[in-house]
N, C-alpha and C. Protein backbone atom coordinates (compact mmCIF):
# COMPACT_ATOMS: atom_id res chain seq x y z
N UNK A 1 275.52 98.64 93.21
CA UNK A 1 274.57 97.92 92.38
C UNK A 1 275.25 97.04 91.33
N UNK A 2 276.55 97.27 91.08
CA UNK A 2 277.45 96.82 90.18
C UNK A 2 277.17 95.34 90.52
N UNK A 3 277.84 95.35 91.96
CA UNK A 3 277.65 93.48 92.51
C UNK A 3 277.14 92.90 91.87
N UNK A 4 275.87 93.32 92.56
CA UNK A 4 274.20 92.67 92.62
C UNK A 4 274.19 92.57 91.25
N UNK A 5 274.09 93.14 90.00
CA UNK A 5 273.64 92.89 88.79
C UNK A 5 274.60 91.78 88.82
N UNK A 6 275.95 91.82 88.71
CA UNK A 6 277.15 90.71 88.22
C UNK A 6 276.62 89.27 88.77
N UNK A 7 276.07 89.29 90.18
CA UNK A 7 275.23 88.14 90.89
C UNK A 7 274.23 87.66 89.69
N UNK A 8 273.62 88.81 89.79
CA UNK A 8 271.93 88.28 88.78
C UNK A 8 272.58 87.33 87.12
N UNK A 9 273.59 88.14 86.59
CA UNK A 9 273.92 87.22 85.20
C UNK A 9 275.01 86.47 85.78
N UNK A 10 275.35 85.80 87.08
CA UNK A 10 275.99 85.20 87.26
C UNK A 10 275.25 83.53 87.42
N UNK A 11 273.74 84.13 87.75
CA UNK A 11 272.62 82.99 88.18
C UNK A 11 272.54 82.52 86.70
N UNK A 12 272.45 83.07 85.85
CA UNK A 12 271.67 82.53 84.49
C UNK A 12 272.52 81.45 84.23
N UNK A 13 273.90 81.12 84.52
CA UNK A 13 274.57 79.83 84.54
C UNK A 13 273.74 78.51 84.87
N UNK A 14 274.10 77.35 84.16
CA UNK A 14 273.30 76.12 85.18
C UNK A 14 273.85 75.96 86.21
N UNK A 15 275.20 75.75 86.63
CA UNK A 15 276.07 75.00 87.59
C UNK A 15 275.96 76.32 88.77
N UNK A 16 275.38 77.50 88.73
CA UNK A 16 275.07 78.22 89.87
C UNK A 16 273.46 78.63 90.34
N UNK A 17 273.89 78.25 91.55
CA UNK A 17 272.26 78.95 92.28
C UNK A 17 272.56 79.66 93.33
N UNK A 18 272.28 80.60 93.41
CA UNK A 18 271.97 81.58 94.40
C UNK A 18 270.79 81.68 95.14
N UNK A 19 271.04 81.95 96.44
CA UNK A 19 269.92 81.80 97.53
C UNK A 19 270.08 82.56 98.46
N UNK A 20 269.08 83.94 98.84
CA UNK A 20 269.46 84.34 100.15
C UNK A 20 268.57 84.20 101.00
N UNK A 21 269.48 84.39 102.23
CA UNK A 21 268.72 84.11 103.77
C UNK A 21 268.84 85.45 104.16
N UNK A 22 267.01 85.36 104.25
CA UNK A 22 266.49 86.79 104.42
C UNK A 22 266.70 87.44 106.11
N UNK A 23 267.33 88.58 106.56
CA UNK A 23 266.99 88.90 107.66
C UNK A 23 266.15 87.99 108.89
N UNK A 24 264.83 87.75 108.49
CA UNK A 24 263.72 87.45 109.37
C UNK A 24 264.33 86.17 109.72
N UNK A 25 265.23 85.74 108.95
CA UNK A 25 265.57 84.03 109.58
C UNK A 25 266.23 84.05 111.35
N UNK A 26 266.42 85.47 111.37
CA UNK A 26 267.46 85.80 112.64
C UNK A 26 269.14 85.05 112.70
N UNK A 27 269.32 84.55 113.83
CA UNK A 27 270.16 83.85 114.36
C UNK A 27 270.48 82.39 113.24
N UNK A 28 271.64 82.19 112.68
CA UNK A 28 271.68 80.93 111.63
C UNK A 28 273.14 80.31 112.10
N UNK A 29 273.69 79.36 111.23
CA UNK A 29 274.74 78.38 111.77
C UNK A 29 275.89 79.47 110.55
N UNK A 30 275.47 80.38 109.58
CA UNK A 30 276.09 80.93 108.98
C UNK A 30 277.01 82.22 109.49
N UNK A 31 276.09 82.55 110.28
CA UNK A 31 276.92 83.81 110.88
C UNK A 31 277.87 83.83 111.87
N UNK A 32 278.35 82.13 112.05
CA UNK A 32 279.73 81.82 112.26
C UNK A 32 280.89 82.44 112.28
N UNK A 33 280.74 82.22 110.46
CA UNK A 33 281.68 82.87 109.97
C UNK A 33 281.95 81.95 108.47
N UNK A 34 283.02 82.59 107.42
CA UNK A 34 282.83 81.60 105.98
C UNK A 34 282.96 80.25 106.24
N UNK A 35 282.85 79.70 105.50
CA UNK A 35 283.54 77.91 105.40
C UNK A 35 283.16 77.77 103.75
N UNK A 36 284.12 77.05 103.40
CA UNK A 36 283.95 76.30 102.36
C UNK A 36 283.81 74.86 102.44
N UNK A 37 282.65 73.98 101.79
CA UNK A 37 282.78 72.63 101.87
C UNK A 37 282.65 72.11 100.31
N UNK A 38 283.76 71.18 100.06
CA UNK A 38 284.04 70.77 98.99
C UNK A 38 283.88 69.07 99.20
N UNK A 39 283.06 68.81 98.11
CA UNK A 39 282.35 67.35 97.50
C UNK A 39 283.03 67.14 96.74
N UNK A 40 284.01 65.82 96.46
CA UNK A 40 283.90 65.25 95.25
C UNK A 40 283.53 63.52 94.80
N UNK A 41 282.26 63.53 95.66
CA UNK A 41 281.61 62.46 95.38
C UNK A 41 281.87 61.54 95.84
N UNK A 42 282.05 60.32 95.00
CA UNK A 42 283.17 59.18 95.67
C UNK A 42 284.69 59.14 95.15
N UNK A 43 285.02 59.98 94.31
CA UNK A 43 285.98 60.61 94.16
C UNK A 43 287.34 60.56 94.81
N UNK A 44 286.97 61.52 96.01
CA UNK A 44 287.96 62.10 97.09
C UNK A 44 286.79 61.64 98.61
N UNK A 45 287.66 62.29 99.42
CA UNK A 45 286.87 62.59 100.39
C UNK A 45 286.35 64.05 101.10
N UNK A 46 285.42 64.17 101.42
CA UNK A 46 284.44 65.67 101.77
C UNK A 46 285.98 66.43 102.39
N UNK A 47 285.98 67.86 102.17
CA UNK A 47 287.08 68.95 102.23
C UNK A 47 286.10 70.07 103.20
N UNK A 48 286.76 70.20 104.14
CA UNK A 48 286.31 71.64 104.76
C UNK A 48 287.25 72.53 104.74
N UNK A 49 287.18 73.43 104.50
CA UNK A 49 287.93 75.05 105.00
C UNK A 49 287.51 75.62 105.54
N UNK A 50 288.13 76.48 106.52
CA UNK A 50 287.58 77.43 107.46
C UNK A 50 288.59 78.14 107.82
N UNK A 51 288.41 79.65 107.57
CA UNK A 51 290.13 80.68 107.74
C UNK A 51 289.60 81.19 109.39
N UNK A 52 290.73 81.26 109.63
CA UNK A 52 290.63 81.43 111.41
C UNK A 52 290.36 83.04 111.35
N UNK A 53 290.55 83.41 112.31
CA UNK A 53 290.30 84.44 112.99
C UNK A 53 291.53 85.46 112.81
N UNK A 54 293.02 84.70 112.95
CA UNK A 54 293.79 85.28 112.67
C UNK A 54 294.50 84.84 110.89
N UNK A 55 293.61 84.86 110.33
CA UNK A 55 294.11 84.44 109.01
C UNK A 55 294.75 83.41 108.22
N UNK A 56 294.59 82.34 109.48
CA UNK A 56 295.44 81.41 108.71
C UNK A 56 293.94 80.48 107.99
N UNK A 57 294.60 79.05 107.64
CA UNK A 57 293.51 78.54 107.00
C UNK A 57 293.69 76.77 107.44
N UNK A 58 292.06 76.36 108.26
CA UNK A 58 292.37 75.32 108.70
C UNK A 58 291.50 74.13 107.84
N UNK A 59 291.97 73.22 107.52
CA UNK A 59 291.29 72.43 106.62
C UNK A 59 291.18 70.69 107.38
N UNK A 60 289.96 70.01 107.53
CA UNK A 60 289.95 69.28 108.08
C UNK A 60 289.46 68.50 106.43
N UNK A 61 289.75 66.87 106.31
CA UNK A 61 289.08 65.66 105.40
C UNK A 61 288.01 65.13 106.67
N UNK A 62 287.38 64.34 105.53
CA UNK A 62 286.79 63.30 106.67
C UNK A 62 287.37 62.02 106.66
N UNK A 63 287.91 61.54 105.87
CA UNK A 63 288.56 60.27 106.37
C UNK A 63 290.03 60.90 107.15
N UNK A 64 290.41 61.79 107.80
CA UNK A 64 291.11 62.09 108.96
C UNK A 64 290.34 62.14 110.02
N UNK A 65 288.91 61.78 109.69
CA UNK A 65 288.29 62.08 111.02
C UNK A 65 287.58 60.88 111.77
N UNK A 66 287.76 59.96 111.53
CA UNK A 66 287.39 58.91 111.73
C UNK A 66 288.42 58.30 112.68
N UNK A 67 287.49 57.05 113.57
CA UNK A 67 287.89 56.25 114.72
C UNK A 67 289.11 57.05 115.74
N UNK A 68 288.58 58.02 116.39
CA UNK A 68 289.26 59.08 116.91
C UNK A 68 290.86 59.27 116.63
N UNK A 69 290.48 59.32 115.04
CA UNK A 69 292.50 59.99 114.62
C UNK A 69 292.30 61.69 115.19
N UNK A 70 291.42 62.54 115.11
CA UNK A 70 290.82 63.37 115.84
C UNK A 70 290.71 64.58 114.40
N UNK A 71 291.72 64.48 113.32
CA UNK A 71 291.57 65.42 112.26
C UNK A 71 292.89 66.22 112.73
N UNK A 72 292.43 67.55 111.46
CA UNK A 72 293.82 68.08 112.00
C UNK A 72 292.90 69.56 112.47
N UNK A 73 293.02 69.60 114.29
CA UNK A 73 292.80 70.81 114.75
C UNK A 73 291.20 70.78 115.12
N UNK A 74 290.64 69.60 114.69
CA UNK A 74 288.72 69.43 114.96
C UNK A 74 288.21 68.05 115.68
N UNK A 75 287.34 68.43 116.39
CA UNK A 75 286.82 67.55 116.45
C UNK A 75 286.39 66.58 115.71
N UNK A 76 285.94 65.29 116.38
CA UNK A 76 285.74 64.05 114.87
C UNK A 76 284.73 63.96 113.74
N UNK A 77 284.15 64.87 114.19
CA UNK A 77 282.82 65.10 113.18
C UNK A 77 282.41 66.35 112.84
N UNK A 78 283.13 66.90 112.58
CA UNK A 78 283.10 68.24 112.57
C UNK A 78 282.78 68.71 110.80
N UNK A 79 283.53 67.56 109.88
CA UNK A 79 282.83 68.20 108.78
C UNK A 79 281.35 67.54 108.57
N UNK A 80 281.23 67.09 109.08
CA UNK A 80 279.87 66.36 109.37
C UNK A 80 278.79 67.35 110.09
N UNK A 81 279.64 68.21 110.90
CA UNK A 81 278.31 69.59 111.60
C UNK A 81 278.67 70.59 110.67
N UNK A 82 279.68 70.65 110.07
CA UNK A 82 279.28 71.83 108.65
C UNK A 82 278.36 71.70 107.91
N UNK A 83 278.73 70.61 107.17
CA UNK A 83 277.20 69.58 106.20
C UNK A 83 276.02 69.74 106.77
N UNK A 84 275.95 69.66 107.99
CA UNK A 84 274.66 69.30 108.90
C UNK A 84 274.23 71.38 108.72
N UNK A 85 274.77 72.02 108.92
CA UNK A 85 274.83 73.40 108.95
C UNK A 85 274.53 73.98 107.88
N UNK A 86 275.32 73.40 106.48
CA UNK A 86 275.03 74.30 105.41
C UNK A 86 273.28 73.65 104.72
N UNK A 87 272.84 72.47 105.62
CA UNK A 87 271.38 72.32 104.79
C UNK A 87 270.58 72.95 105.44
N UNK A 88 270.83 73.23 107.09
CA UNK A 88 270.37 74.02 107.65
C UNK A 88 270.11 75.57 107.04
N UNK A 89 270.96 75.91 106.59
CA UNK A 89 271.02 77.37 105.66
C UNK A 89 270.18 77.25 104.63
N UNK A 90 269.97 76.31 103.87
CA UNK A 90 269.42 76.05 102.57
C UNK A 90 268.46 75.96 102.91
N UNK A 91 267.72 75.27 104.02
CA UNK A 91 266.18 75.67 104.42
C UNK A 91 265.69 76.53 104.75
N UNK A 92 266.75 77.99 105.07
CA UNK A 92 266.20 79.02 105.92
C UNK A 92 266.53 79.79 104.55
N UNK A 93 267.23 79.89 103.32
CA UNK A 93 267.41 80.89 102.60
C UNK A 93 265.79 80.48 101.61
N UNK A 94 265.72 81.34 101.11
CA UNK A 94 264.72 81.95 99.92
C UNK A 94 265.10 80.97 98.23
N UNK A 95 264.03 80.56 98.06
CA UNK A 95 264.77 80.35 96.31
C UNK A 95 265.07 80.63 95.43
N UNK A 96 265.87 79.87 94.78
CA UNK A 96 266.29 80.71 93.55
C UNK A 96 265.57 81.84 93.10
N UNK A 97 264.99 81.63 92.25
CA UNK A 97 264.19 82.85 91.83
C UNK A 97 263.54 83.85 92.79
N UNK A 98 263.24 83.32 93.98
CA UNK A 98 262.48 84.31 95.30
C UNK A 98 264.36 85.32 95.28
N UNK A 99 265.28 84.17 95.29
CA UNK A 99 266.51 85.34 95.97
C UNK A 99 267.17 86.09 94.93
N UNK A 100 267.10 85.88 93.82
CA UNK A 100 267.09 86.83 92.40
C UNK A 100 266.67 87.87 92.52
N UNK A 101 265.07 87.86 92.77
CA UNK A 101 264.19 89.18 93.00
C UNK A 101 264.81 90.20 94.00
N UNK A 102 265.06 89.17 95.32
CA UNK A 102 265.28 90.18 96.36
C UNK A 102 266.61 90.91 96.04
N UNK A 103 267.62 90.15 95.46
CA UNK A 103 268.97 90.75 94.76
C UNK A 103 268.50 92.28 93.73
N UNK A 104 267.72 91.76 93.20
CA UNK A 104 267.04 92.81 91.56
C UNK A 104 266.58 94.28 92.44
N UNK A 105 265.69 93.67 93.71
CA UNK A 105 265.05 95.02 94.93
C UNK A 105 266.39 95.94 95.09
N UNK A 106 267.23 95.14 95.57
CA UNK A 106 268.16 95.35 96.57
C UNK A 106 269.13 96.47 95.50
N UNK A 107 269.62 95.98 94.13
CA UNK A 107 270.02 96.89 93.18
C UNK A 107 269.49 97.93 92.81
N UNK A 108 267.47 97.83 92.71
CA UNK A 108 267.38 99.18 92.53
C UNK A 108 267.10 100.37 93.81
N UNK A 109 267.01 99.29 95.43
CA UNK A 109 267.06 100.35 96.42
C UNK A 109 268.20 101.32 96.68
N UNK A 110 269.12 100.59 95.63
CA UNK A 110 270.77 101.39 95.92
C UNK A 110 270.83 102.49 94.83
N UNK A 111 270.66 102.12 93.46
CA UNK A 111 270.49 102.85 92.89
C UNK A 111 270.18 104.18 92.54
């Protein structure tokens, strides 16, 4: 229950939101496995991570991915089906405050 509370005053931040995807969603593009996708606007260019299977860690840009340079290790659009994936998630998870609650349940079912 320790987590789950550290989650809940972790939400009261602005720059975090928490959202879960409830069971009933079934089958999602999440249960992949992790990825990280990193924005920095017009900045840089879009960053994927994704740690393999055997631990290493493969990171594709998107301007490596363009006019078939092929990236390093992905297909050419590939951080482009992450993106496409993680809004996918965001429509199937619960909102903020709906996934707070279910966090708040979930602490005192353990409890």
């Amino acid at each position: 229950p320790a987590q789950l509370r550290h989650l809940i005053l972790a939400a009261e931040r602005p720059e975090i939101k928490i959202q879960v995807i409830p069971k009933s969603a079934g089958l999602h593009f999440g249960l992949q496995g992790p990825f990280a996708l990193l924005g920095f606007g017009n900045l840089l260019e879009d960053v994927l991570y994704i740690e393999g299977r055997h631990g290493d860690l493969l990171v594709a840009e998107r301007a490596a991915m363009g006019a078939g340079a092929g990236g390093i290790g992905y297909p050419d659009d590939e951080v482009a089906t992450y993106q496409d994936g993680f809004e996918s998630l965001r429509t199937l998870a619960l909102g903020p405050a709906d996934s707070l609650d279910r966090i708040e349940q979930a602490a005192r079912d353990i409890a």
